[in-house]
C-alpha atoms as a PDB file:
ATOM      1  CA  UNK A   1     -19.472  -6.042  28.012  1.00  0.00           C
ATOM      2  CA  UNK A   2     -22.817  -7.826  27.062  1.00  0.00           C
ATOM      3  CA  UNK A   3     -23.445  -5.069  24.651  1.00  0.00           C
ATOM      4  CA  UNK A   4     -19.820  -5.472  23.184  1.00  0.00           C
ATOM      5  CA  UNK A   5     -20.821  -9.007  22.416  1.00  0.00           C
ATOM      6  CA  UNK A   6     -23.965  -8.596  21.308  1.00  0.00           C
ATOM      7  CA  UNK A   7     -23.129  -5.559  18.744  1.00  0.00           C
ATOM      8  CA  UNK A   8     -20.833  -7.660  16.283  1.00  0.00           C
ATOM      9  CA  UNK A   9     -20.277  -3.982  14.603  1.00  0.00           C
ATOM     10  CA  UNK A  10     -18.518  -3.225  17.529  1.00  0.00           C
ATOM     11  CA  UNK A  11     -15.315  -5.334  16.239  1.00  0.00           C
ATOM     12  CA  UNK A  12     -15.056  -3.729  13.237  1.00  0.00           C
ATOM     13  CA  UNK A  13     -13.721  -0.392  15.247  1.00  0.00           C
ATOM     14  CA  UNK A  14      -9.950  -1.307  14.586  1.00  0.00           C
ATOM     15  CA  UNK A  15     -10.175  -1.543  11.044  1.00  0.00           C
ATOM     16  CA  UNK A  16     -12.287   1.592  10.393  1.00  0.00           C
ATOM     17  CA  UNK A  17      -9.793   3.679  12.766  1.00  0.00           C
ATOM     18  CA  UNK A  18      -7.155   2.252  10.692  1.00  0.00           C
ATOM     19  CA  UNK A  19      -8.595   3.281   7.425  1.00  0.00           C
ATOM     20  CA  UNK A  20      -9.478   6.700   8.244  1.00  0.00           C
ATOM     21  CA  UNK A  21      -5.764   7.008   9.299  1.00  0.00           C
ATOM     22  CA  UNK A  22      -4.852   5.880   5.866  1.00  0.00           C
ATOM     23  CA  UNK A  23      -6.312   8.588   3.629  1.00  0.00           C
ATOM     24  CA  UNK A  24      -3.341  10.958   4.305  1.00  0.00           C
ATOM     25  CA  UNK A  25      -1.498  10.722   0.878  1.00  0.00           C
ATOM     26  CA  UNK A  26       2.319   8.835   0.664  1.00  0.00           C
ATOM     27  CA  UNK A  27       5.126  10.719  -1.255  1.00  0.00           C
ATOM     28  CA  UNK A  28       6.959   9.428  -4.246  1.00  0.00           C
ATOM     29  CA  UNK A  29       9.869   7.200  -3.796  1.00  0.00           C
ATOM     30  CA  UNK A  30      12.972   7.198  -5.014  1.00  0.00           C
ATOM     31  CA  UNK A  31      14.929   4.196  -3.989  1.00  0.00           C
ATOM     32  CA  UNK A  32      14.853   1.106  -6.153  1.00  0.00           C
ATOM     33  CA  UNK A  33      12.056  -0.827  -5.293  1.00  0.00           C
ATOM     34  CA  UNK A  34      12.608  -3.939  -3.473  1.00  0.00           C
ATOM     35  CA  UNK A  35      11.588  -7.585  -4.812  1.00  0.00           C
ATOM     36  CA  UNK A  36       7.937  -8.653  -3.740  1.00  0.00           C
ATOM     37  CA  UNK A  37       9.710 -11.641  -1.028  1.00  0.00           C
ATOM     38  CA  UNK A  38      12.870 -10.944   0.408  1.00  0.00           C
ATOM     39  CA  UNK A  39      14.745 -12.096   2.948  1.00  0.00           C
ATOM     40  CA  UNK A  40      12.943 -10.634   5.970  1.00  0.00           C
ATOM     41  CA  UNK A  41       9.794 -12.356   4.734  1.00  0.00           C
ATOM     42  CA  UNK A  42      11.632 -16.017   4.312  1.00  0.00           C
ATOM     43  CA  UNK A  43      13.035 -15.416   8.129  1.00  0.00           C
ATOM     44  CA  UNK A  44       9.242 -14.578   8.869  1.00  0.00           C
ATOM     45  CA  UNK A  45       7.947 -17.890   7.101  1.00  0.00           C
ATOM     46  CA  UNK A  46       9.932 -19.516   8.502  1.00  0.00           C
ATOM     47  CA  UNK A  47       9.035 -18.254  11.914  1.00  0.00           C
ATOM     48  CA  UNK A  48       5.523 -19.135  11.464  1.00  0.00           C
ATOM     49  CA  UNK A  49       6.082 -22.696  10.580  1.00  0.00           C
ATOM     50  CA  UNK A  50       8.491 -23.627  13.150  1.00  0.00           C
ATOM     51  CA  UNK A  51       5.392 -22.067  15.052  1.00  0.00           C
ATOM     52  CA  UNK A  52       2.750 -24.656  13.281  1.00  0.00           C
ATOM     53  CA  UNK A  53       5.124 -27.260  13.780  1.00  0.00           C
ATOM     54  CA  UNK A  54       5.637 -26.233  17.661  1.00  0.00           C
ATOM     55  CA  UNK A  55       1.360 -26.118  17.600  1.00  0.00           C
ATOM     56  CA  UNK A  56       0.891 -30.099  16.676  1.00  0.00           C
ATOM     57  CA  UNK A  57       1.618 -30.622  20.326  1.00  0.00           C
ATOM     58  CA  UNK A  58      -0.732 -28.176  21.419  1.00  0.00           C
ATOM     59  CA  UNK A  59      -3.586 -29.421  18.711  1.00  0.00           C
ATOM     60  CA  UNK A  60      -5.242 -31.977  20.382  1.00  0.00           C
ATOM     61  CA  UNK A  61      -5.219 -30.784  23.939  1.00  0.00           C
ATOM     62  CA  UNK A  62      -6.651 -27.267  23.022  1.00  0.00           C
ATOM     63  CA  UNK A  63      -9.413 -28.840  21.096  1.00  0.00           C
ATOM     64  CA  UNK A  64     -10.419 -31.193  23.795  1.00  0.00           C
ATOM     65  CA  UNK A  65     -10.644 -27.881  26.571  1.00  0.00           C
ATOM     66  CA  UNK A  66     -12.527 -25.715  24.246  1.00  0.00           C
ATOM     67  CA  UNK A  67     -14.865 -28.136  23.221  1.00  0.00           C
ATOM     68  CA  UNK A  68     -15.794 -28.752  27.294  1.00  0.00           C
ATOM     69  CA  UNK A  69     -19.249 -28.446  27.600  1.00  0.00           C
ATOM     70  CA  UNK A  70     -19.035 -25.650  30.080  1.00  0.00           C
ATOM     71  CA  UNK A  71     -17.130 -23.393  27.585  1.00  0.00           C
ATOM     72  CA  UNK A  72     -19.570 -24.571  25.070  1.00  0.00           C
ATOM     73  CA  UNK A  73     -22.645 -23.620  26.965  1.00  0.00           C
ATOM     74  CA  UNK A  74     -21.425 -20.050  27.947  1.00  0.00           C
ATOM     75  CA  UNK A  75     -23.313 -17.762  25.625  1.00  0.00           C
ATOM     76  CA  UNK A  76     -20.624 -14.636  25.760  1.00  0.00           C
ATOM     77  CA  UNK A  77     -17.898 -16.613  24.244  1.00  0.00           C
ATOM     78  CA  UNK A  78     -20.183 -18.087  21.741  1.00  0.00           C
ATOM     79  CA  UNK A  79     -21.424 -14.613  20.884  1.00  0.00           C
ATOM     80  CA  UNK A  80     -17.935 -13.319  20.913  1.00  0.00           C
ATOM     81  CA  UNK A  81     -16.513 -16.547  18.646  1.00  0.00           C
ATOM     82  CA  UNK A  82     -19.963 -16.281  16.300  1.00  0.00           C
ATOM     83  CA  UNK A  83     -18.714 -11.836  15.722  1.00  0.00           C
ATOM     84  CA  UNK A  84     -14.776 -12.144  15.221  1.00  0.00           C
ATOM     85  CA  UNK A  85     -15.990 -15.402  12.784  1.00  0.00           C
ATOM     86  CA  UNK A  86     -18.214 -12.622  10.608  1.00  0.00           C
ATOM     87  CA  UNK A  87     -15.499  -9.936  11.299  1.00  0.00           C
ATOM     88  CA  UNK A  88     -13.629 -12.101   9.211  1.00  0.00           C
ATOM     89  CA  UNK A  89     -15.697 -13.441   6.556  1.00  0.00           C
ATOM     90  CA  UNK A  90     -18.139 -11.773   5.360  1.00  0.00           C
ATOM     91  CA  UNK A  91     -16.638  -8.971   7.168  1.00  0.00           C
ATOM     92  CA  UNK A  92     -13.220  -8.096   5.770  1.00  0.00           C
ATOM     93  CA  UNK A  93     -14.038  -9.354   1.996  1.00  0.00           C
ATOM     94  CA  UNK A  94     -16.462  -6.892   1.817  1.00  0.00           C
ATOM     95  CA  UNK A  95     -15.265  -4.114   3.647  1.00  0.00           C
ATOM     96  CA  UNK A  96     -12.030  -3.696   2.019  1.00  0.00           C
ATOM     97  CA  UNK A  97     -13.593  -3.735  -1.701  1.00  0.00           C
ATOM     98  CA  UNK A  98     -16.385  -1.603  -0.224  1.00  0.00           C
ATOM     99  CA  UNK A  99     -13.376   0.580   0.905  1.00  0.00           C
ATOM    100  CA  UNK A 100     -11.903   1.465  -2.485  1.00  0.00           C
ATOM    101  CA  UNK A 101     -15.247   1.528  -4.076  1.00  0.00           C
ATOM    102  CA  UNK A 102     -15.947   4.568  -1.272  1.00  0.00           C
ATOM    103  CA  UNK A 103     -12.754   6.206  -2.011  1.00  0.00           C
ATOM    104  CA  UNK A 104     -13.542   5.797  -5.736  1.00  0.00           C
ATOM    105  CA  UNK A 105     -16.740   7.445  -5.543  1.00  0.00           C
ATOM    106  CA  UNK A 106     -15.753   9.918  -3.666  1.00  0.00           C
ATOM    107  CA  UNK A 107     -12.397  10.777  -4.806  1.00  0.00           C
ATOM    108  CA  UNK A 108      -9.848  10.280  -2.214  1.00  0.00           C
ATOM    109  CA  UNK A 109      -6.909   7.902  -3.635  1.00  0.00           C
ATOM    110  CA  UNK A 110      -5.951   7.514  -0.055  1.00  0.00           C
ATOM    111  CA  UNK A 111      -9.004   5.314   0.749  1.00  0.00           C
ATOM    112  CA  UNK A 112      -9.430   3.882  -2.384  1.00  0.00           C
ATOM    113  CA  UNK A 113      -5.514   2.558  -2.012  1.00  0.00           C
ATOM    114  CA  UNK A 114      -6.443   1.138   1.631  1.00  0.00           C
ATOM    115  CA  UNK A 115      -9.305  -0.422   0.032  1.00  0.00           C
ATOM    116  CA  UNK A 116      -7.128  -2.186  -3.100  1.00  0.00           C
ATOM    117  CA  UNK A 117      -4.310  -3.171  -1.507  1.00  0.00           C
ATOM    118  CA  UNK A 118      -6.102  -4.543   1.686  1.00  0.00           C
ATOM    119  CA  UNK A 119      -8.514  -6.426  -0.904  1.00  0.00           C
ATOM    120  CA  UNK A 120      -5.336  -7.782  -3.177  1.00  0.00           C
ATOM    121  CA  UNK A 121      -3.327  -8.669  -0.167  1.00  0.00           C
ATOM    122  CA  UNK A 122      -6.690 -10.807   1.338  1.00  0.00           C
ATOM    123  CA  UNK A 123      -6.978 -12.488  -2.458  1.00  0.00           C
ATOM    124  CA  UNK A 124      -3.481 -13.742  -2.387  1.00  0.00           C
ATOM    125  CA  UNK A 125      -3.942 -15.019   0.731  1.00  0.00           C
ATOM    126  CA  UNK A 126      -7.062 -16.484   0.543  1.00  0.00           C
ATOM    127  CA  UNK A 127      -5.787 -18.442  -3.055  1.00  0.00           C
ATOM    128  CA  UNK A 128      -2.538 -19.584  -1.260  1.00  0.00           C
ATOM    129  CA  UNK A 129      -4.660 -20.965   1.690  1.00  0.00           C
ATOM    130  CA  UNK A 130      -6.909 -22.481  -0.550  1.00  0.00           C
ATOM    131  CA  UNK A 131      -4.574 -24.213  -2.358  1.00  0.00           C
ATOM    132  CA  UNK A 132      -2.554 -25.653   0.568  1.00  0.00           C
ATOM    133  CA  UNK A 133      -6.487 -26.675   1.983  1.00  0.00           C
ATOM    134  CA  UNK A 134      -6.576 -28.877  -1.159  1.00  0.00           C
ATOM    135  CA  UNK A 135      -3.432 -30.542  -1.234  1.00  0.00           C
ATOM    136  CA  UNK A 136      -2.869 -31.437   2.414  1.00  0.00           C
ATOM    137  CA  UNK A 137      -6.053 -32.591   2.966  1.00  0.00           C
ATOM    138  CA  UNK A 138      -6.228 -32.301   6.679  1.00  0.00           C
ATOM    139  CA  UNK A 139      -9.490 -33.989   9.187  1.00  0.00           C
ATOM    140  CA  UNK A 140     -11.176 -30.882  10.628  1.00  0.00           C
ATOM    141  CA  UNK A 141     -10.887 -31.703  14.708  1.00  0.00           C
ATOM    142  CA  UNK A 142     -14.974 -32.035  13.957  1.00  0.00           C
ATOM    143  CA  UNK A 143     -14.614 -34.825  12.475  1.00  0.00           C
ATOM    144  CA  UNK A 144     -12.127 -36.827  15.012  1.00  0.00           C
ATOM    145  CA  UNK A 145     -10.567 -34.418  17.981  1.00  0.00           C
ATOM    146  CA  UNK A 146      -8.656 -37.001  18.922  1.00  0.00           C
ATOM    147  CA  UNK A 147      -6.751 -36.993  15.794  1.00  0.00           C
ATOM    148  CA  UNK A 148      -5.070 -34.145  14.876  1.00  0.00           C
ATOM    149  CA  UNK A 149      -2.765 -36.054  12.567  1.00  0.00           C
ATOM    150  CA  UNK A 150      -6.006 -37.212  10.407  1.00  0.00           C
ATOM    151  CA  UNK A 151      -4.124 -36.149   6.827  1.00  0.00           C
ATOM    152  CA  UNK A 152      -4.035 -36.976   2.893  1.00  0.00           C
ATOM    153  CA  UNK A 153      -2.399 -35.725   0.025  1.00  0.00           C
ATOM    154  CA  UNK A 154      -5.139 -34.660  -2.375  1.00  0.00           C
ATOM    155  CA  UNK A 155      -7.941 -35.424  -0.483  1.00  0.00           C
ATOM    156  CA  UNK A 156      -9.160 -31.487  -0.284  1.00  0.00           C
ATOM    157  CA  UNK A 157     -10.345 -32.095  -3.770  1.00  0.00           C
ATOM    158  CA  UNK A 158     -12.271 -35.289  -2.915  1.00  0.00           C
ATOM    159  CA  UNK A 159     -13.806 -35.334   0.455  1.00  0.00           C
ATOM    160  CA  UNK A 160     -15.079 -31.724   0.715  1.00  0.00           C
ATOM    161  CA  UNK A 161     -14.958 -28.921   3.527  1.00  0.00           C
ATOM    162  CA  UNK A 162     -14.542 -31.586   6.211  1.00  0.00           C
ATOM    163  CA  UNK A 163     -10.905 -32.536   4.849  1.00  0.00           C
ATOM    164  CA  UNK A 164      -9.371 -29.147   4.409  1.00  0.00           C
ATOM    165  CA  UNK A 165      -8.680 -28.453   7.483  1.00  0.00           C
ATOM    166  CA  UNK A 166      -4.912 -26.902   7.011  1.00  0.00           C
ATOM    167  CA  UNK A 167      -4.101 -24.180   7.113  1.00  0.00           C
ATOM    168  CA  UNK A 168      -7.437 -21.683   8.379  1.00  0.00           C
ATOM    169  CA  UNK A 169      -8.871 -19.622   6.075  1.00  0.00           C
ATOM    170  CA  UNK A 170     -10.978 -17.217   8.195  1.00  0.00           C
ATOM    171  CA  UNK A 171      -7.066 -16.671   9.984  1.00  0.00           C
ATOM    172  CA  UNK A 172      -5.727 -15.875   7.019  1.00  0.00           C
ATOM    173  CA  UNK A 173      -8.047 -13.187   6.097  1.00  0.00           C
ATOM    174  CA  UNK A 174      -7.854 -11.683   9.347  1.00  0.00           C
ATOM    175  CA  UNK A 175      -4.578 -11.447   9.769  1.00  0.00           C
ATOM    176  CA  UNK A 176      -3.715 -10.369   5.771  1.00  0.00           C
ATOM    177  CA  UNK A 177      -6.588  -7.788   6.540  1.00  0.00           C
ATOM    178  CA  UNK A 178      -4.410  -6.674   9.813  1.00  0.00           C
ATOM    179  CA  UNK A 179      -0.693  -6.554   8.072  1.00  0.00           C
ATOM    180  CA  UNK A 180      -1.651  -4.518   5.170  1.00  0.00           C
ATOM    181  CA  UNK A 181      -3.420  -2.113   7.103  1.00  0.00           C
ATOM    182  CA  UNK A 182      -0.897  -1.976   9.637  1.00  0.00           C
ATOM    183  CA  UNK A 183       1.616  -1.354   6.897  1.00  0.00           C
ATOM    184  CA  UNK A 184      -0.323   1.489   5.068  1.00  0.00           C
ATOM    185  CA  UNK A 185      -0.953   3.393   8.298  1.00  0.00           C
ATOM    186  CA  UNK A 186       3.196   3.165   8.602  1.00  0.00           C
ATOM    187  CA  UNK A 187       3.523   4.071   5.426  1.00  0.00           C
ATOM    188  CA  UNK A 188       1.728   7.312   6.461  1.00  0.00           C
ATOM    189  CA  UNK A 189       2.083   7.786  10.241  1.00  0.00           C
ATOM    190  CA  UNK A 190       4.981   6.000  11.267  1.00  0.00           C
ATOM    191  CA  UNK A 191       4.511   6.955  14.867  1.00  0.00           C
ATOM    192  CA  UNK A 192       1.262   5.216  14.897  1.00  0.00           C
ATOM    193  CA  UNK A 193       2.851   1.557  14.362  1.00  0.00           C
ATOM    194  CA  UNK A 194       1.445   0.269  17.978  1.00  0.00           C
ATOM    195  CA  UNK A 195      -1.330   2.084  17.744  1.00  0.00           C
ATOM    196  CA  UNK A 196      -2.588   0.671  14.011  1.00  0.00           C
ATOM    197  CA  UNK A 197      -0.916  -2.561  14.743  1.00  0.00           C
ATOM    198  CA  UNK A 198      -1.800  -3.963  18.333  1.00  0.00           C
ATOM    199  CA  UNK A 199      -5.692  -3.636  17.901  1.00  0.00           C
ATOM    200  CA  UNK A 200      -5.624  -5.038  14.462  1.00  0.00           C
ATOM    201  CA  UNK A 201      -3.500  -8.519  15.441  1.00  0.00           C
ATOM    202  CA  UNK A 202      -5.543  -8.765  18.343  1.00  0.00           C
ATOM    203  CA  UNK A 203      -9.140  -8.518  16.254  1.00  0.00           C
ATOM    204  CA  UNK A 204      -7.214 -10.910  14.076  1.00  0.00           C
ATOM    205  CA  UNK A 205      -5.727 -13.377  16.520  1.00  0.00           C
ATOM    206  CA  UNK A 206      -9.394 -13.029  17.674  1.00  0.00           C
ATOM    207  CA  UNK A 207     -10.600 -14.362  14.797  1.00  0.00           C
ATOM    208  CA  UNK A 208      -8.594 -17.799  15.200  1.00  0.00           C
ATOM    209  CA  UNK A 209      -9.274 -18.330  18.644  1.00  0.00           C
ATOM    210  CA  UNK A 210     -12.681 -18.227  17.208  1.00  0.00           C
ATOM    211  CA  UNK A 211     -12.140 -21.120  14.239  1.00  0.00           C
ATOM    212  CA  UNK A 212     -11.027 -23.392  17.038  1.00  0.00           C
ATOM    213  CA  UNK A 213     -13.727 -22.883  19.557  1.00  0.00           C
ATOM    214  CA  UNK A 214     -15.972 -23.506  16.669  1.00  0.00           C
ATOM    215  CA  UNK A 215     -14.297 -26.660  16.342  1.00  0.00           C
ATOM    216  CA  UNK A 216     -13.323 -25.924  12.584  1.00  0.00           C
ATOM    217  CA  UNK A 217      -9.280 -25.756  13.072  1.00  0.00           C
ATOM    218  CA  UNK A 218      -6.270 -27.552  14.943  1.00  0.00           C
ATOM    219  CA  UNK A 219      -4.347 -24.764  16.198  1.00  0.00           C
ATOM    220  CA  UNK A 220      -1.493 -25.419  13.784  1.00  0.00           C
ATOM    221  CA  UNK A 221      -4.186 -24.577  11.263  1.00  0.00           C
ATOM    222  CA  UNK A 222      -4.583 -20.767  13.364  1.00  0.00           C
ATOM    223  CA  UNK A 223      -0.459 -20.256  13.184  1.00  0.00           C
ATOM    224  CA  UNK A 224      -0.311 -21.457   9.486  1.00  0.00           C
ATOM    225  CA  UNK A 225      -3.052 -19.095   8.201  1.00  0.00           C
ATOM    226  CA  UNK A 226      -1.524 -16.324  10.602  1.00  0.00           C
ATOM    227  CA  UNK A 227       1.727 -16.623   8.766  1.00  0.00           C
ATOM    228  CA  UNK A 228       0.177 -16.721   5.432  1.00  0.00           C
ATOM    229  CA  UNK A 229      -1.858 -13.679   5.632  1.00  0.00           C
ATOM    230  CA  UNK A 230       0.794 -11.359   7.534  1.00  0.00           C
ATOM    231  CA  UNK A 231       3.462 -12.104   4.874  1.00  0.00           C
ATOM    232  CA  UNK A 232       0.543 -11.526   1.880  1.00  0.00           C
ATOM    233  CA  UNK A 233      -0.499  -8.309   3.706  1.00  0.00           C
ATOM    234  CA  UNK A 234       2.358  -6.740   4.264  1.00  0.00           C
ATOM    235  CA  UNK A 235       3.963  -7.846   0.671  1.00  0.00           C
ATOM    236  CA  UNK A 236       1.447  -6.733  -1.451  1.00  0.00           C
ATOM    237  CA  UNK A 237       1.757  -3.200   0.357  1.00  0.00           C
ATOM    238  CA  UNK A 238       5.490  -3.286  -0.114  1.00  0.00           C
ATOM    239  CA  UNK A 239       5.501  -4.325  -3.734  1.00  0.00           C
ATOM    240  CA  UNK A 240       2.297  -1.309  -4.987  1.00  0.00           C
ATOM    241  CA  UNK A 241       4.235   1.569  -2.926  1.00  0.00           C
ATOM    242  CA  UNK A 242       7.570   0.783  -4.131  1.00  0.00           C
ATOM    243  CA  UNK A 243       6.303   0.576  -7.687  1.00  0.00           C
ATOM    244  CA  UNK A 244       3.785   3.479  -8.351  1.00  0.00           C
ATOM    245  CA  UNK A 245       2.744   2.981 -11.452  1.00  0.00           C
ATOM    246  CA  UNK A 246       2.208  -0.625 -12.222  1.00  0.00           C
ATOM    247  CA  UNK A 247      -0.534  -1.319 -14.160  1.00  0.00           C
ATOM    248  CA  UNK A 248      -2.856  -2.722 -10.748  1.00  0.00           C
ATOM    249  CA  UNK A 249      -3.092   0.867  -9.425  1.00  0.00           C
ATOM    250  CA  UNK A 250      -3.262   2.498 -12.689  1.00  0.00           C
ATOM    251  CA  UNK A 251      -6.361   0.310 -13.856  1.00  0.00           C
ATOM    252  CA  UNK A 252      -8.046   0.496 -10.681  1.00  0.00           C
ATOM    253  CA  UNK A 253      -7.195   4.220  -8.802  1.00  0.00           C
ATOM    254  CA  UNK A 254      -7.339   5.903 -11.961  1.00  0.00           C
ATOM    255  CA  UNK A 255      -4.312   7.633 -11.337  1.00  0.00           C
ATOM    256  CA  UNK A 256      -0.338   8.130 -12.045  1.00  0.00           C
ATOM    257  CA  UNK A 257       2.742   9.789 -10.631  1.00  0.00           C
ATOM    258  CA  UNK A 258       4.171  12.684 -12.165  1.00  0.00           C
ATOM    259  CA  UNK A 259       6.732  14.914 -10.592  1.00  0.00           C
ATOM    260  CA  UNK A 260       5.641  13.009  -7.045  1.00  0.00           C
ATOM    261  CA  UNK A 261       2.113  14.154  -6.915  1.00  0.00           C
ATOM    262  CA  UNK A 262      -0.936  12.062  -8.140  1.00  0.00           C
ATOM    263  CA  UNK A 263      -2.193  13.028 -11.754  1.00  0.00           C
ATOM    264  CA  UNK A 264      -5.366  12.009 -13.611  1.00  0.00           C
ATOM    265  CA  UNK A 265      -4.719   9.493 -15.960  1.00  0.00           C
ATOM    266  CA  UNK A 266      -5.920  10.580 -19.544  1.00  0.00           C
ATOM    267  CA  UNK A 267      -8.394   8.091 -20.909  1.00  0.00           C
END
C-alpha cells in the first residue's frame, strides 16, 4: 500500500487501461444524430444540483473533520490527496492531448479519437467551471471553514484564486476525463461498461475527496464540478460519433467516412 501511495503513476492505471481499450475502431452510423443536450442530460443536471444543494449541509461539517489535525498529520492520506490532485491536473490535461498526439504519430485513429475527444470534453468543462468560478465568487473553506456561505457575485474577477471557490475545477477534469472515456470504451465494448466505468469514477471521485482534504473546496464545490464534467464528457462523445465528419475530427484526425470505413482525407 505504501508503494501505491508513494508511486503517483500508479493512479494513472485506469485511464491507460481505458485507452488501450479504445483503439478498436467504431462503425458508421446511420441514425440521425441526436442534439449535443437532450433530455437525459437536463434530468442528469439536474440530479447533480439537487446534489450540490443537498451538500451545503454537509459543507461545513466535512471541512471541519478533514482538516483535524490527526487526519492532517497522517502522511498516507496526504500522499494519496497530493497523487489523485496531479492525476488530475497536470495529469489528465496532458495525457489526453499526449494521447491523440501518440495516435497521430503513429497512425491509429482509435487513439488519436480517445485522445481528442477526452481533451475537447476536459476544455468544455474546464471553460464552463471557470466561468461559474468567476461569477459566483465563492470563499475557499481556507479562507473561513466556518463559512461555507462566504459568496459574491463577481468577485472571481476581483479577489483572485481565494474567491472562486464554486464549483472545483480539479473535479471537473477528473470526472469529464472519466465520462468520455467511459463512453468511448462503450462505444466499442459495450460489455465492458463496469469495467471502464467503476475504476474511472472512483480515480475521479478520488480526485475531489482530495480538493477538500486540501482544504481548497466545500463539498458542494466536489458535486458541482462532478456534474459539470460527466455531462461535458459524455456530450462531447455523443455529439463527434453521431456526426462523423464535422469539421473537429476532420481538421484534427486527418480523416473522413466513406462507405463506413475511415479514408485519408486528400490535402
Amino acid at each position: 500500500m505504501r508503494g501505491f501511495l508513494h508511486d503517483a503513476s500508479g493512479m494513472t492505471r485506469p485511464f491507460a487501461a481505458a485507452i488501450l481499450l479504445l483503439a478498436a475502431p467504431l462503425h458508421a452510423q446511420t441514425v440521425d444524430p441526436p442534439p449535443v443536450l437532450g433530455a437525459r442530460d437536463a434530468v442528469l443536471g439536474g440530479a447533480f444540483a439537487l446534489g450540490a444543494l443537498g451538500a451545503l449541509a454537509l459543507d461545513r461539517p466535512l471541512a471541519e473533520r478533514l482538516q483535524r489535525p490527526a487526519g492532517q498529520r497522517n502522511r498516507a492520506l496526504a500522499r494519496t490527496a497530493t497523487a489523485f490532485r496531479l492525476l488530475a491536473q497536470p495529469g489528465v490535461i496532458v495525457a489526453l492531448p499526449a494521447t491523440w498526439a501518440i495516435g497521430r504519430l503513429a497512425d491509429d485513429r482509435g487513439v488519436a479519437d480517445v485522445g481528442l475527444h477526452g481533451s475537447e470534453a476536459v476544455l468544455a468543462a474546464v471553460v464552463t467551471t471557470n466561468v461559474v468560478k468567476m461569477l459566483v465568487g465563492r470563499a475557499r473553506p481556507a479562507v473561513d471553514t466556518d463559512d461555507p456561505t462566504n459568496v459574491g457575485f463577481l468577485r472571481g474577477f476581483t479577489r483572485g484564486e481565494e474567491y472562486r471557490s464554486f464549483p472545483s475545477g480539479h473535479t471537473t477534469t477528473a470526472f469529464a476525463a472519466a465520462s468520455a472515456l467511459t463512453a468511448e470504451t462503450i462505444r466499442r465494448h459495450p460489455d465492458a461498461r463496469w469495467a471502464a466505468g467503476v475504476p474511472l469514477y472512483a480515480a475521479a471521485t478520488l480526485v475531489g475527496w482530495s480538493r477538500m482534504y486540501d482544504n481548497r473546496h466545500w463539498a458542494s464545490d466536489v458535486v458541482a464540478g462532478a456534474g459539470i464534467g460527466t455531462i461535458a464528457g459524455a456530450a462531447v462523445v455523443r455529439f463527434h460519433h453521431a456526426r462523423p465528419d464535422n469539421r473537429t475530427d476532420r481538421w484534427f484526425l486527418g480523416a473522413s467516412r466513406s462507405g463506413g470505413r475511415w479514408m485519408p482525407v486528400m490535402r
